[in-house]
N, C-alpha and C. Protein backbone atom coordinates (compact mmCIF):
# COMPACT_ATOMS: atom_id res chain seq x y z
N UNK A 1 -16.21 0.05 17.96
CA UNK A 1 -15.34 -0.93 17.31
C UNK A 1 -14.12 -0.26 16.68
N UNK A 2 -14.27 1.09 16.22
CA UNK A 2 -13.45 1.62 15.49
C UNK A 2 -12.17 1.80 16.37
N UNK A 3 -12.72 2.84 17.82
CA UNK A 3 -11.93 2.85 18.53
C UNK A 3 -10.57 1.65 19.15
N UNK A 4 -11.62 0.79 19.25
CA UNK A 4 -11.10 -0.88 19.76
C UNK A 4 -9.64 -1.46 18.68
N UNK A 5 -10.25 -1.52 17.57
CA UNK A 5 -9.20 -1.80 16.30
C UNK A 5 -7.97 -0.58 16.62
N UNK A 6 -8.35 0.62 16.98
CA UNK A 6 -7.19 1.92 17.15
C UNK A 6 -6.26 1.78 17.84
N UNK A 7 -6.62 1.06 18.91
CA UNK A 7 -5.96 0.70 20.09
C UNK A 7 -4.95 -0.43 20.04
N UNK A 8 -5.63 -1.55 19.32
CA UNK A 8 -4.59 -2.74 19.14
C UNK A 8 -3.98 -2.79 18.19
N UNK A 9 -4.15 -1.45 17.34
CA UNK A 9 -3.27 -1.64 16.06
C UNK A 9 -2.02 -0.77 16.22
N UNK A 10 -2.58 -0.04 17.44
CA UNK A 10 -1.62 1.24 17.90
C UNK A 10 -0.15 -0.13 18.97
N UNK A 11 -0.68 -0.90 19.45
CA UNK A 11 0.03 -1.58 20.22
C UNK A 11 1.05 -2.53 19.40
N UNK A 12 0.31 -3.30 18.37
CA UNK A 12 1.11 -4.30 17.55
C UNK A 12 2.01 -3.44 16.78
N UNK A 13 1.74 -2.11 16.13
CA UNK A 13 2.46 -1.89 15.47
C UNK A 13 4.05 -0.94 16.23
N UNK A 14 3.68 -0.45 17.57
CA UNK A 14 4.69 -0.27 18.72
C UNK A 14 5.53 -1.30 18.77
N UNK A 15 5.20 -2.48 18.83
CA UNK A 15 5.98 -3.74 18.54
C UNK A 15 6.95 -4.08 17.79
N UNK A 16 6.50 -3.71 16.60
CA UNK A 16 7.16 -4.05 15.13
C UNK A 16 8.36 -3.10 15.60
N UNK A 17 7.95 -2.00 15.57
CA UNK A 17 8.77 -0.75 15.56
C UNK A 17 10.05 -0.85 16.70
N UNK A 18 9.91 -1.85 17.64
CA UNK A 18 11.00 -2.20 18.94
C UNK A 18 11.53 -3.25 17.90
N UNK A 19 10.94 -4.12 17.52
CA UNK A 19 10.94 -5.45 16.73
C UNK A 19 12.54 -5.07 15.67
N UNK A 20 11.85 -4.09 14.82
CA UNK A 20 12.28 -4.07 13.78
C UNK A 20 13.93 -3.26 13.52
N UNK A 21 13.73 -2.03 15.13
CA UNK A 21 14.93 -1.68 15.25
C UNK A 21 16.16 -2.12 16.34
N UNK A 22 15.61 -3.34 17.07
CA UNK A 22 16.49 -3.93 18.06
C UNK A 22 17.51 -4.77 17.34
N UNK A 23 17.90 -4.92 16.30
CA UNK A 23 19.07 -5.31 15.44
C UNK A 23 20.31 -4.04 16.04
N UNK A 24 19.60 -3.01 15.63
CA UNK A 24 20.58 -1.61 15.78
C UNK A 24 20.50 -0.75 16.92
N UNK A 25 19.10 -0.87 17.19
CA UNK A 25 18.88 0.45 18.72
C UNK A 25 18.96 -0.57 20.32
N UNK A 26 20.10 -0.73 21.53
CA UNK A 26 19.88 -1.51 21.93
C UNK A 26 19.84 -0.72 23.55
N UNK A 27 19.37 0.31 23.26
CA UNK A 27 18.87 1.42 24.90
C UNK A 27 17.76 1.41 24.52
N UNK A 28 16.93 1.35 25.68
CA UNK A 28 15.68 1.13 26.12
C UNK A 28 14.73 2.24 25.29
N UNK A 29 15.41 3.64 25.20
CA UNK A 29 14.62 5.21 25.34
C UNK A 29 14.65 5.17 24.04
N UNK A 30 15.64 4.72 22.79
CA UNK A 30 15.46 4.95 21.80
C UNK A 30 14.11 3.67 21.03
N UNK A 31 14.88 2.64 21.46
CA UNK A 31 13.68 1.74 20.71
C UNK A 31 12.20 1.94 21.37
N UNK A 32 11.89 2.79 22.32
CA UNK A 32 10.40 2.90 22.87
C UNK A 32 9.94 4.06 21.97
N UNK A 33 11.19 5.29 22.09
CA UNK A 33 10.54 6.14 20.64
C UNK A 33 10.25 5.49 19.80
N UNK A 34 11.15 4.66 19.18
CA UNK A 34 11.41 4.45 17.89
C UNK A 34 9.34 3.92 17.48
N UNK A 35 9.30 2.72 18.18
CA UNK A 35 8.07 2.34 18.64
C UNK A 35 6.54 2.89 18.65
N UNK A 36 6.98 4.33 19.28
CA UNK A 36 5.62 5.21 19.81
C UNK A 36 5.82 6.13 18.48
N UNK A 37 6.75 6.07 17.63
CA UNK A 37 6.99 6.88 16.35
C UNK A 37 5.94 6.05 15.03
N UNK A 38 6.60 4.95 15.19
CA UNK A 38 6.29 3.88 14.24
C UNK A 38 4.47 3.92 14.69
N UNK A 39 4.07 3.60 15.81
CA UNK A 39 2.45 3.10 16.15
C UNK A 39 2.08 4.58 16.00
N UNK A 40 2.11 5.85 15.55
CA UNK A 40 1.77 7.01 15.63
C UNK A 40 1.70 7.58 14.61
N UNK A 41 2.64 7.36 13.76
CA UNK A 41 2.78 7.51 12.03
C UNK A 41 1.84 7.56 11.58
N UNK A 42 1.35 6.99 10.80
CA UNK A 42 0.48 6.59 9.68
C UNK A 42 -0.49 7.19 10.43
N UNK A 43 -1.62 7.19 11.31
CA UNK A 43 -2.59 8.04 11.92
C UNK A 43 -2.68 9.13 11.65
N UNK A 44 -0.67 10.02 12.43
CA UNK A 44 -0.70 11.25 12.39
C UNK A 44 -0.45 11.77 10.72
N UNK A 45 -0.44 11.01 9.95
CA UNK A 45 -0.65 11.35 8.20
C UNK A 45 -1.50 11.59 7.66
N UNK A 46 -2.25 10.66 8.12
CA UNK A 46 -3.66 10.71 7.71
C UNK A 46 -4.65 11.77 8.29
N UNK A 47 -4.61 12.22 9.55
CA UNK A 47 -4.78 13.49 10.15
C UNK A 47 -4.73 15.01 9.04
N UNK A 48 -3.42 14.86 9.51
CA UNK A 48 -3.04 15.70 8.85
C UNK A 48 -3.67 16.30 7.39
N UNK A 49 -3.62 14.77 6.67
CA UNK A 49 -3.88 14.92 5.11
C UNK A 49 -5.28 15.07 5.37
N UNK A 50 -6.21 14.95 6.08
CA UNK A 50 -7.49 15.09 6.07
C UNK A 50 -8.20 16.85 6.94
N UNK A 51 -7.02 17.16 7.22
CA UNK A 51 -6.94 18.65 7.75
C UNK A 51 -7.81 18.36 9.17
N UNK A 52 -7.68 17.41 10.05
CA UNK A 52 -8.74 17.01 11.37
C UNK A 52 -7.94 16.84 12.27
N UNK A 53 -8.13 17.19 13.69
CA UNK A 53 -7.08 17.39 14.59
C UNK A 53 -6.71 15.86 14.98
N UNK A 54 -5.40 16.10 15.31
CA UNK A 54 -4.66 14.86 14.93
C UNK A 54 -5.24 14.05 16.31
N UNK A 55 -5.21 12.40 16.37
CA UNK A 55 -6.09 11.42 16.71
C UNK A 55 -5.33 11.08 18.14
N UNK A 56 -3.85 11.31 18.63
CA UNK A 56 -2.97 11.33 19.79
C UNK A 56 -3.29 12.69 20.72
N UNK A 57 -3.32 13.43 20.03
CA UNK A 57 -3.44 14.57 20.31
C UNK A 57 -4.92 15.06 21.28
N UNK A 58 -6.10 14.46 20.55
CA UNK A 58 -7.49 14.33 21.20
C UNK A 58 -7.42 13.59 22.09
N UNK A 59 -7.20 12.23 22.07
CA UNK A 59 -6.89 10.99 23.31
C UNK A 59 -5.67 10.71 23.51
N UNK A 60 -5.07 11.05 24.33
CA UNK A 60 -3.37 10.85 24.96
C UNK A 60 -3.67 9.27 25.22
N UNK A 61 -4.36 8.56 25.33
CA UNK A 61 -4.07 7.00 25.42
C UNK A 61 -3.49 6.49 24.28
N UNK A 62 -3.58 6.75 23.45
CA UNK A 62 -3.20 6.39 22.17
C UNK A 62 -1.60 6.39 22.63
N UNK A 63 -0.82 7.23 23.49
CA UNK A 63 0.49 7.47 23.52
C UNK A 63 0.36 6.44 24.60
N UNK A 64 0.14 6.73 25.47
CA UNK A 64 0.37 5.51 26.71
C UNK A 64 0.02 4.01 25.89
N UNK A 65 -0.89 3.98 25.14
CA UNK A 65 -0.50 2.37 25.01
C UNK A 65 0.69 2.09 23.79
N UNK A 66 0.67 2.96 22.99
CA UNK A 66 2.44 2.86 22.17
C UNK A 66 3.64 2.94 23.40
N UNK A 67 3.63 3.28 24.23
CA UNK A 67 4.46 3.74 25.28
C UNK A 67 4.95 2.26 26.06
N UNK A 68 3.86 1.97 26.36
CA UNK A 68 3.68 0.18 27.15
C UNK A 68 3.53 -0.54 26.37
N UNK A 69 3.36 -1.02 24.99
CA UNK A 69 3.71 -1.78 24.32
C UNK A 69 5.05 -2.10 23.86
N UNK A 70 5.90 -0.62 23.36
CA UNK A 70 7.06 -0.73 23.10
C UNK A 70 7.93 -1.38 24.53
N UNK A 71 7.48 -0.71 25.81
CA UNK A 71 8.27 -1.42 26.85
C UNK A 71 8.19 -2.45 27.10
N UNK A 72 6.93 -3.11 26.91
CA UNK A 72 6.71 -4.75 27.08
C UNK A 72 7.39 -5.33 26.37
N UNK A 73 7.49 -4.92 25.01
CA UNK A 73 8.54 -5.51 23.60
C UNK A 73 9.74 -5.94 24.07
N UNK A 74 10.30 -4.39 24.56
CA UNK A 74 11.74 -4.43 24.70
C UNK A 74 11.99 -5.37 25.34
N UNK A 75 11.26 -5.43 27.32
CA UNK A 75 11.30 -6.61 27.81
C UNK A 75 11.58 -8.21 27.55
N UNK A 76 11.00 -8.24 26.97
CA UNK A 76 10.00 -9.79 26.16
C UNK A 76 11.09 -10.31 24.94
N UNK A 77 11.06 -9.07 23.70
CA UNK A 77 11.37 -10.04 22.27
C UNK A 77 13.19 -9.67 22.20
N UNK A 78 13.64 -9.35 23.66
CA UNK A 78 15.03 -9.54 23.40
C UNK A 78 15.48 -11.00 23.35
N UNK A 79 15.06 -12.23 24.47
CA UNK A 79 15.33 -13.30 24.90
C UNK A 79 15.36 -13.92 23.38
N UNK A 80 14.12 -13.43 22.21
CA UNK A 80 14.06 -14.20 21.09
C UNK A 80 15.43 -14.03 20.03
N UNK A 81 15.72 -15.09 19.13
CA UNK A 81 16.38 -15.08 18.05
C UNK A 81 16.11 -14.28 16.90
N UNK A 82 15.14 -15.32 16.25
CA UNK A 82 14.64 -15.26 15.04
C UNK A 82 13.39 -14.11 15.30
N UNK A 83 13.27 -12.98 15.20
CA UNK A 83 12.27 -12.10 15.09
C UNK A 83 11.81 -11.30 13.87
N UNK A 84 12.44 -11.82 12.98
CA UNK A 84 11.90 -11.48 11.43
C UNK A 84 10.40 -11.63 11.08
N UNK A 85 10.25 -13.35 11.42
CA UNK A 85 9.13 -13.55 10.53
C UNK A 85 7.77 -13.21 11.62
N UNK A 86 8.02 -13.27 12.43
CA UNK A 86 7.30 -12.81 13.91
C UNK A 86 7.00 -11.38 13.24
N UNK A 87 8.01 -10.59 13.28
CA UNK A 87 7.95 -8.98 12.57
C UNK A 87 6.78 -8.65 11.26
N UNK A 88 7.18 -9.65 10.73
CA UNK A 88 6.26 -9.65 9.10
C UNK A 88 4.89 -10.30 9.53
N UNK A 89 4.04 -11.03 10.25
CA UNK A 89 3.10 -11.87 11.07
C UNK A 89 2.38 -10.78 11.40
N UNK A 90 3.21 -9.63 13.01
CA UNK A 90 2.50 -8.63 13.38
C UNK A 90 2.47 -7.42 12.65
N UNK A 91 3.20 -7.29 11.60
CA UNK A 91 3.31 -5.97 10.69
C UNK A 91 1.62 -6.10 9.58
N UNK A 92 1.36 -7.68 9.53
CA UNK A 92 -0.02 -7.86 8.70
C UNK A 92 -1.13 -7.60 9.37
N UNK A 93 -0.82 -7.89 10.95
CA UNK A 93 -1.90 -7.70 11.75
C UNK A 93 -2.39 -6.06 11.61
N UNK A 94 -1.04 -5.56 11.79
CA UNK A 94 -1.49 -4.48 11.99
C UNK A 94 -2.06 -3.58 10.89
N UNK A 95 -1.63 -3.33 10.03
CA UNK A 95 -1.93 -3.09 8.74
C UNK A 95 -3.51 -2.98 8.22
N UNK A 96 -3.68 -4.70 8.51
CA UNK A 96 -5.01 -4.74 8.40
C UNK A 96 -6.34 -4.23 9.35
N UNK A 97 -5.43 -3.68 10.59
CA UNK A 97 -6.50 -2.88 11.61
C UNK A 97 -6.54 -1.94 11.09
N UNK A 98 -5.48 -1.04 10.83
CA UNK A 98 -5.25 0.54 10.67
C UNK A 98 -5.90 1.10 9.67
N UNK A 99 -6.12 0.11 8.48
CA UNK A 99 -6.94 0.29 7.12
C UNK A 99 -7.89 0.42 7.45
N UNK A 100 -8.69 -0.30 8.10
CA UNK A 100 -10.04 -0.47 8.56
C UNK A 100 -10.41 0.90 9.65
N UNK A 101 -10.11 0.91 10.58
CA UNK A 101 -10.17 1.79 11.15
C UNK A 101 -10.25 3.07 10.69
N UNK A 102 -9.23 3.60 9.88
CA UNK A 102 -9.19 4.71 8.96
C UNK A 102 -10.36 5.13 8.31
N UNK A 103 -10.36 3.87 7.30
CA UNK A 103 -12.00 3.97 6.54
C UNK A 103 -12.52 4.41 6.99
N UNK A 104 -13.33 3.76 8.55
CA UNK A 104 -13.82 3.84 9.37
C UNK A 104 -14.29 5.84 9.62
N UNK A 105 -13.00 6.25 9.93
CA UNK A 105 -12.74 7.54 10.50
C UNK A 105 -13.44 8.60 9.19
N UNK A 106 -12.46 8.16 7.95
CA UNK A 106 -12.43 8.86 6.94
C UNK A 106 -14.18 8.98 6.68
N UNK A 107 -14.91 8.13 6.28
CA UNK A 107 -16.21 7.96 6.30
C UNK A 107 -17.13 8.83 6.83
N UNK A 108 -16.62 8.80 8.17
CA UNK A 108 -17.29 9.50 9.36
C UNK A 108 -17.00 10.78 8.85
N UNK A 109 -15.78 11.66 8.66
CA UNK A 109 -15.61 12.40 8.07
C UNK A 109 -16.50 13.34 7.09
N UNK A 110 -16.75 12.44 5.97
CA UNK A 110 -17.78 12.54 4.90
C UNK A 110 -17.14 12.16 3.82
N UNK A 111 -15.67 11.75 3.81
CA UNK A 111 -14.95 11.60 2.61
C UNK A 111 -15.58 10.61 1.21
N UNK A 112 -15.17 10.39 0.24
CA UNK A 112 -15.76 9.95 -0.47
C UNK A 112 -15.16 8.51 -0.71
N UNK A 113 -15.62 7.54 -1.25
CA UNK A 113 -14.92 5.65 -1.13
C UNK A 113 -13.69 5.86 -1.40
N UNK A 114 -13.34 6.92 -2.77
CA UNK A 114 -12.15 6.72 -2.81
C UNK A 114 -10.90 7.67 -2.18
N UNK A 115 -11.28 8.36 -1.31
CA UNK A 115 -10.50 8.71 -0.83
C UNK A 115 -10.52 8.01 0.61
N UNK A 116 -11.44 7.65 0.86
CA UNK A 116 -11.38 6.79 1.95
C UNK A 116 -10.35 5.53 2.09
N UNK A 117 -10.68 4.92 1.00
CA UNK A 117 -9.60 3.93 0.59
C UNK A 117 -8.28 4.26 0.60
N UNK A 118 -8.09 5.58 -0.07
CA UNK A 118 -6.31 5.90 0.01
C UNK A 118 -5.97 6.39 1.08
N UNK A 119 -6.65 6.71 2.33
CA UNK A 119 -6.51 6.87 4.03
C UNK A 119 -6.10 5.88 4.63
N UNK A 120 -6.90 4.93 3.77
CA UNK A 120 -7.06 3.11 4.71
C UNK A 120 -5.55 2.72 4.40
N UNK A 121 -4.72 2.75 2.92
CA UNK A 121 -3.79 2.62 2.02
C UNK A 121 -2.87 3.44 3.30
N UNK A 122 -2.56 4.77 3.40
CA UNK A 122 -1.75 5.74 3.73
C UNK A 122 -1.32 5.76 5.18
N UNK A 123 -2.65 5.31 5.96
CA UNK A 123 -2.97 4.92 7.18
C UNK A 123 -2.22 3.78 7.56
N UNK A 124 -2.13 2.73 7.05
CA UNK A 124 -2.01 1.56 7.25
C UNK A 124 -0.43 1.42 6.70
N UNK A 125 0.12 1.83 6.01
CA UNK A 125 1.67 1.91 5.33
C UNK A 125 2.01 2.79 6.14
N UNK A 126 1.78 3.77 6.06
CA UNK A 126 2.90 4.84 6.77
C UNK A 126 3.49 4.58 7.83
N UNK A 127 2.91 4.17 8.47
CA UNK A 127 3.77 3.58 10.48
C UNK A 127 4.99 2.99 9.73
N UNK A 128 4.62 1.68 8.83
CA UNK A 128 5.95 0.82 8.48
C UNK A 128 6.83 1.46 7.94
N UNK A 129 6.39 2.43 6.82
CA UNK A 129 7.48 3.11 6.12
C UNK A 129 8.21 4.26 6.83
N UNK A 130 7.97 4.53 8.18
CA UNK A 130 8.19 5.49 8.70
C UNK A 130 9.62 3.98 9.83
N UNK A 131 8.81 3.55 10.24
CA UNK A 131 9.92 2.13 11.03
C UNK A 131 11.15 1.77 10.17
N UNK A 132 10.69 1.22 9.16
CA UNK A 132 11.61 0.75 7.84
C UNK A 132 12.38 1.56 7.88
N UNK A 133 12.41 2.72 7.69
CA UNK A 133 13.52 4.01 7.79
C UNK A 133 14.50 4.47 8.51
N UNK A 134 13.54 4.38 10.04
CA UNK A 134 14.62 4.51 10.78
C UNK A 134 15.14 3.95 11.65
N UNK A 135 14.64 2.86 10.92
CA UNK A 135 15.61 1.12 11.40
C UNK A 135 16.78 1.00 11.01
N UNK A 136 16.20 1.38 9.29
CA UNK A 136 17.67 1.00 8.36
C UNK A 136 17.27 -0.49 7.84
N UNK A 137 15.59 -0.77 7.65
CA UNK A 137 15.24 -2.21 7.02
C UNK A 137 15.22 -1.84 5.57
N UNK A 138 15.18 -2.81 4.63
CA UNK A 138 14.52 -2.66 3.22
C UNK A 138 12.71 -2.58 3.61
N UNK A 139 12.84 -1.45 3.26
CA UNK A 139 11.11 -0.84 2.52
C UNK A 139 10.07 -2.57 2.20
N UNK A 140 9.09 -2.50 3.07
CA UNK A 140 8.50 -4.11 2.47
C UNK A 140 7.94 -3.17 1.08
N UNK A 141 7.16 -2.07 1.32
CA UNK A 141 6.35 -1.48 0.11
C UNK A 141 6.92 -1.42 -1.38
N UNK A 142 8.64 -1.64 -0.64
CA UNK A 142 9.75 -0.67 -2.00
C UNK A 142 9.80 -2.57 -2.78
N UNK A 143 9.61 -3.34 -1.98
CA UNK A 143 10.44 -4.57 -1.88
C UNK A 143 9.48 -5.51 -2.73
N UNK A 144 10.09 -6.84 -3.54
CA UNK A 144 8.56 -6.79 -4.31
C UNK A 144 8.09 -8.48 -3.90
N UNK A 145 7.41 -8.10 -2.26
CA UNK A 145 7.11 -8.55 -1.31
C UNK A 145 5.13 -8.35 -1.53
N UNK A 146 4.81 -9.10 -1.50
CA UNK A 146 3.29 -9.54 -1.55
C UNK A 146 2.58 -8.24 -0.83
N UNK A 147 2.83 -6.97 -0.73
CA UNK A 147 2.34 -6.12 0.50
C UNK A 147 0.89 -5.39 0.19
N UNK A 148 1.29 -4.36 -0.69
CA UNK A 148 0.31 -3.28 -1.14
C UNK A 148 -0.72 -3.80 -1.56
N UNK A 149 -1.14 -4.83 -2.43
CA UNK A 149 -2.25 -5.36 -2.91
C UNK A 149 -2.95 -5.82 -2.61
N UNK A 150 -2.93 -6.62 -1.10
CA UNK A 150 -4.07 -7.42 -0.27
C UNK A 150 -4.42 -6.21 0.64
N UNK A 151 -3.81 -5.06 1.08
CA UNK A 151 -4.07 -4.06 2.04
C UNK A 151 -5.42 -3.15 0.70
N UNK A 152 -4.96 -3.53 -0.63
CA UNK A 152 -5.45 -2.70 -1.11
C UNK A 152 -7.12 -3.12 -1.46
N UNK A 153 -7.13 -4.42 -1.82
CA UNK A 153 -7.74 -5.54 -1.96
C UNK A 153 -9.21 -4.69 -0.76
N UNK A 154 -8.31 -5.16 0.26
CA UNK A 154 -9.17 -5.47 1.47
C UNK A 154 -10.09 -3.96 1.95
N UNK A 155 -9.41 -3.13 1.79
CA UNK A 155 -9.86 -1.47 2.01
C UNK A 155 -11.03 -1.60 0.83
N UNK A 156 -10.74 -1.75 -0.53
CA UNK A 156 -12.00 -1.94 -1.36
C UNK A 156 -12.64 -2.86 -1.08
N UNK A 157 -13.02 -3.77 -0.49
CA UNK A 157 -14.07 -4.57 -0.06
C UNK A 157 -14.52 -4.20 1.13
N UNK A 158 -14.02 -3.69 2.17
CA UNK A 158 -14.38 -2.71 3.28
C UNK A 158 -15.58 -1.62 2.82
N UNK A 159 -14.67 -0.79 1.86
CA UNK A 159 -15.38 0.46 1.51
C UNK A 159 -16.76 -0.05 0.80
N UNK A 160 -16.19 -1.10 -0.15
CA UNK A 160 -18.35 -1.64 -0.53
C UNK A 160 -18.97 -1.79 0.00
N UNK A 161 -18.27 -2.51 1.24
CA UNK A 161 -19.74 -2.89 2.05
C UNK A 161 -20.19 -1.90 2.81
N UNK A 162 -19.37 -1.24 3.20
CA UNK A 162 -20.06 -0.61 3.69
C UNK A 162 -20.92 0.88 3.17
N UNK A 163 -21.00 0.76 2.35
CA UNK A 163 -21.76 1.69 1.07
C UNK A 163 -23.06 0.72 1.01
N UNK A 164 -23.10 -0.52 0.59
CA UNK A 164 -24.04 -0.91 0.36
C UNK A 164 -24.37 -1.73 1.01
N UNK A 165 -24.41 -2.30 2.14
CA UNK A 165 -24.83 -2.93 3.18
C UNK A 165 -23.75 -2.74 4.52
N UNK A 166 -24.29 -1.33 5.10
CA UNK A 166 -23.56 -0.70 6.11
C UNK A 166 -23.86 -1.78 7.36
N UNK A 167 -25.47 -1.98 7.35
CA UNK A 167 -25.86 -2.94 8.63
C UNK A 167 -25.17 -3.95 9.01
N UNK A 168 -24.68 -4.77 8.08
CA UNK A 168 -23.63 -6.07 8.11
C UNK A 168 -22.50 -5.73 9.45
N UNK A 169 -22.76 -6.21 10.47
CA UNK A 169 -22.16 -6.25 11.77
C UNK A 169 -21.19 -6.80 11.76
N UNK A 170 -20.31 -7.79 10.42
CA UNK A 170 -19.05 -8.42 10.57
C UNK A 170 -18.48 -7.84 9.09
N UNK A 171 -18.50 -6.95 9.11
CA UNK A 171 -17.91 -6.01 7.70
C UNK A 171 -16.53 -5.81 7.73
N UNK A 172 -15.92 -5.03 9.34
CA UNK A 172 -14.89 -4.88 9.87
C UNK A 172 -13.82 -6.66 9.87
N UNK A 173 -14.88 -7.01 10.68
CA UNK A 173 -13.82 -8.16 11.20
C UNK A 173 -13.43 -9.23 9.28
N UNK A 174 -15.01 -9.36 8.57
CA UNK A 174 -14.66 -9.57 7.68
C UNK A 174 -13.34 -9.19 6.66
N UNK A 175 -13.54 -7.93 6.47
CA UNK A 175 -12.09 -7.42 5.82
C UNK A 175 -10.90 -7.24 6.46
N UNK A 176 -10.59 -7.29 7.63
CA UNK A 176 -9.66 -7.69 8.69
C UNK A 176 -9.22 -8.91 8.04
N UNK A 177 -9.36 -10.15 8.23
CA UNK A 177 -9.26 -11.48 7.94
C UNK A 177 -8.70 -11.56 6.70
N UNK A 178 -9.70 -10.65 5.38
CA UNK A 178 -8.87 -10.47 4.11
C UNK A 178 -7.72 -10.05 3.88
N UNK A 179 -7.49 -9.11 4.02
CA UNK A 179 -5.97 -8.29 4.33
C UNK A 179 -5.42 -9.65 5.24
N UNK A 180 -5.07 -9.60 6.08
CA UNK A 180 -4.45 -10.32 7.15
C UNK A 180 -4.70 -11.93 6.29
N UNK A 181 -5.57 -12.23 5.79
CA UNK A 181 -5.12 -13.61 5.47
C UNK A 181 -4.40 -13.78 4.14
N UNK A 182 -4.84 -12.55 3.67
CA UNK A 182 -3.84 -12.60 2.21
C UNK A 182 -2.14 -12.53 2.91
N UNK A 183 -1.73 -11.40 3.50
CA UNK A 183 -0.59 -11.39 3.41
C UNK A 183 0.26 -12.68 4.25
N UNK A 184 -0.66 -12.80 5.51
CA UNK A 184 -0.28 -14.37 5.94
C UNK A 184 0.03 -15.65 4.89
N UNK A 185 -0.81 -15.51 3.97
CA UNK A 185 -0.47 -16.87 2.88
C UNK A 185 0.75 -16.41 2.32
N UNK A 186 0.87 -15.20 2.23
CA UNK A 186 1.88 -14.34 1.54
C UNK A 186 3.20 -14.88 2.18
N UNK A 187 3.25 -14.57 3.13
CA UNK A 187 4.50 -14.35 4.12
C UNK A 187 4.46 -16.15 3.90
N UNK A 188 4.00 -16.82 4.93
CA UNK A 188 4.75 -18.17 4.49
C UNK A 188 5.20 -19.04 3.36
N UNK A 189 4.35 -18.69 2.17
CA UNK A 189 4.70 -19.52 1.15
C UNK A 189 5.52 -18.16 0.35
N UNK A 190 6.09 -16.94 0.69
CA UNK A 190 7.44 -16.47 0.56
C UNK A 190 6.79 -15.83 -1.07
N UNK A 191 5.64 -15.48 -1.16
CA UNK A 191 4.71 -14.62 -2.72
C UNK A 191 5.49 -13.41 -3.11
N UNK A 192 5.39 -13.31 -3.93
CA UNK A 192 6.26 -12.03 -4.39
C UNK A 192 4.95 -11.45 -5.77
N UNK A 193 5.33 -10.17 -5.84
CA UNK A 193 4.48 -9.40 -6.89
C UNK A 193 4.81 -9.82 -8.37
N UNK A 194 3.67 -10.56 -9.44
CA UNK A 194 4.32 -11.04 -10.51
C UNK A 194 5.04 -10.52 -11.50
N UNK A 195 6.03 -11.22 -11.78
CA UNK A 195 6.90 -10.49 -13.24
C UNK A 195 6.48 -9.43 -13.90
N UNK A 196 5.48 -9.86 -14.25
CA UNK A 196 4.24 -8.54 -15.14
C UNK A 196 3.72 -7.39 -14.77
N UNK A 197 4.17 -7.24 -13.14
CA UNK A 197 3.82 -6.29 -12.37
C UNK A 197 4.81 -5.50 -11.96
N UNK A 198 6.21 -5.95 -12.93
CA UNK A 198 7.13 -5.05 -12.17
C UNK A 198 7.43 -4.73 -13.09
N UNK A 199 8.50 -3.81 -13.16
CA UNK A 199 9.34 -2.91 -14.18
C UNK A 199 10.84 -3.03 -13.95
N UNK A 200 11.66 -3.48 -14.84
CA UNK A 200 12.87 -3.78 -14.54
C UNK A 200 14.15 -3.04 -14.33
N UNK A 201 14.66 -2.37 -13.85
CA UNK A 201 15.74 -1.60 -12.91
C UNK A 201 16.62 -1.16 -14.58
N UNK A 202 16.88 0.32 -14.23
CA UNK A 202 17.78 0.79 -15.27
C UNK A 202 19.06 1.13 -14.80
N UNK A 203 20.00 0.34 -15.94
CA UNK A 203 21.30 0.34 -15.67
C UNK A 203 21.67 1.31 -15.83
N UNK A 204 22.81 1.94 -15.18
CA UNK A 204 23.27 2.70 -15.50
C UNK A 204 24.22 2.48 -16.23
């Protein structure tokens, strides 16, 4: 299952990454990097930060399906207009695989809940914040956009259960749905992080 989630989170988020820079990148070679950069990110961070050989690197499919996703993109979401909110839709999807999955990995590992959790966190952001960048989008993470807290939400309810009732066969798909349905309510009814949660900008 772990694998399975790796794969389609590796694809949606190839997407975003064509998605997000076809405003500005409009040759084929750059937005497919841009793409196989973005769906590769956050993995190869988490790798890294966990000192374990990196997860592209062991299975080269991982590159071939960032590779054919971004080209299908390019294909496909030029004909569209409006690809914003489409962008923000599959950016939740994905998010909420990559967390999971991670856990998943980190676990296996031997890591401990809470570092597992900040894999699922690091895992799951980094692709975007790595896209966001070199798109030239506003940061959703920087932005005070409903983001971090249902990803965060959902990784700690992941990580319980599966500590204390590992057997539970819909644990994954369960916290999938959380994440992903939080930020979905998020994204359409337009949620933002409350007053009380922010800190207000110093003038210069």
């Amino acid at each position: 299952m772990e694998y399975i989630f790796g794969q389609i989170a590796i694809a949606v988020f190839a997407i975003t990454g064509v998605i997000a820079a076809s405003k500005k990148v409009h040759d084929l070679f750059g937005l497919v990097v841009l793409g196989v950069i973005t769906a590769l990110g956050g993995g190869t961070l988490r790798d890294i930060t966990l000192n374990h050989s990196v997860f592209w690197i062991e299975d080269f499919t991982y590159v071939w399906v960032a590779m054919a996703s971004a080209l299908i993109t390019f294909l496909v979401f030029r004909f569209f207009n409006n690809t914003y909110r489409i962008l923000l839709y599959l950016d939740a999807l994905g998010v909420a695989l990559f967390s999971i999955q991670a856990i998943d990995k980190s676990l296996a590992l031997g890591c401990t809940a809470p570092v597992a959790i900040i894999m699922g966190l690091l895992t799951s952001i980094g692709g975007g914040i790595i896209r966001d960048v070199l798109s030239g989008r506003p940061n959703l993470l920087v932005n005070k956009e409903f983001y971090a807290i249902p990803i965060l939400i959902g990784c700690v309810f992941y990580t319980t259960y599966m500590i204390l009732i590992p057997s539970f066969v819909f644990n994954s798909v369960l916290s999938i749905c959380i994440i992903f349905g939080l930020r979905a309510v998020s994204i359409y009814f337009e949620l933002s992080v409350p007053a009380w949660l922010l800190i207000k900008p110093i003038h210069k």
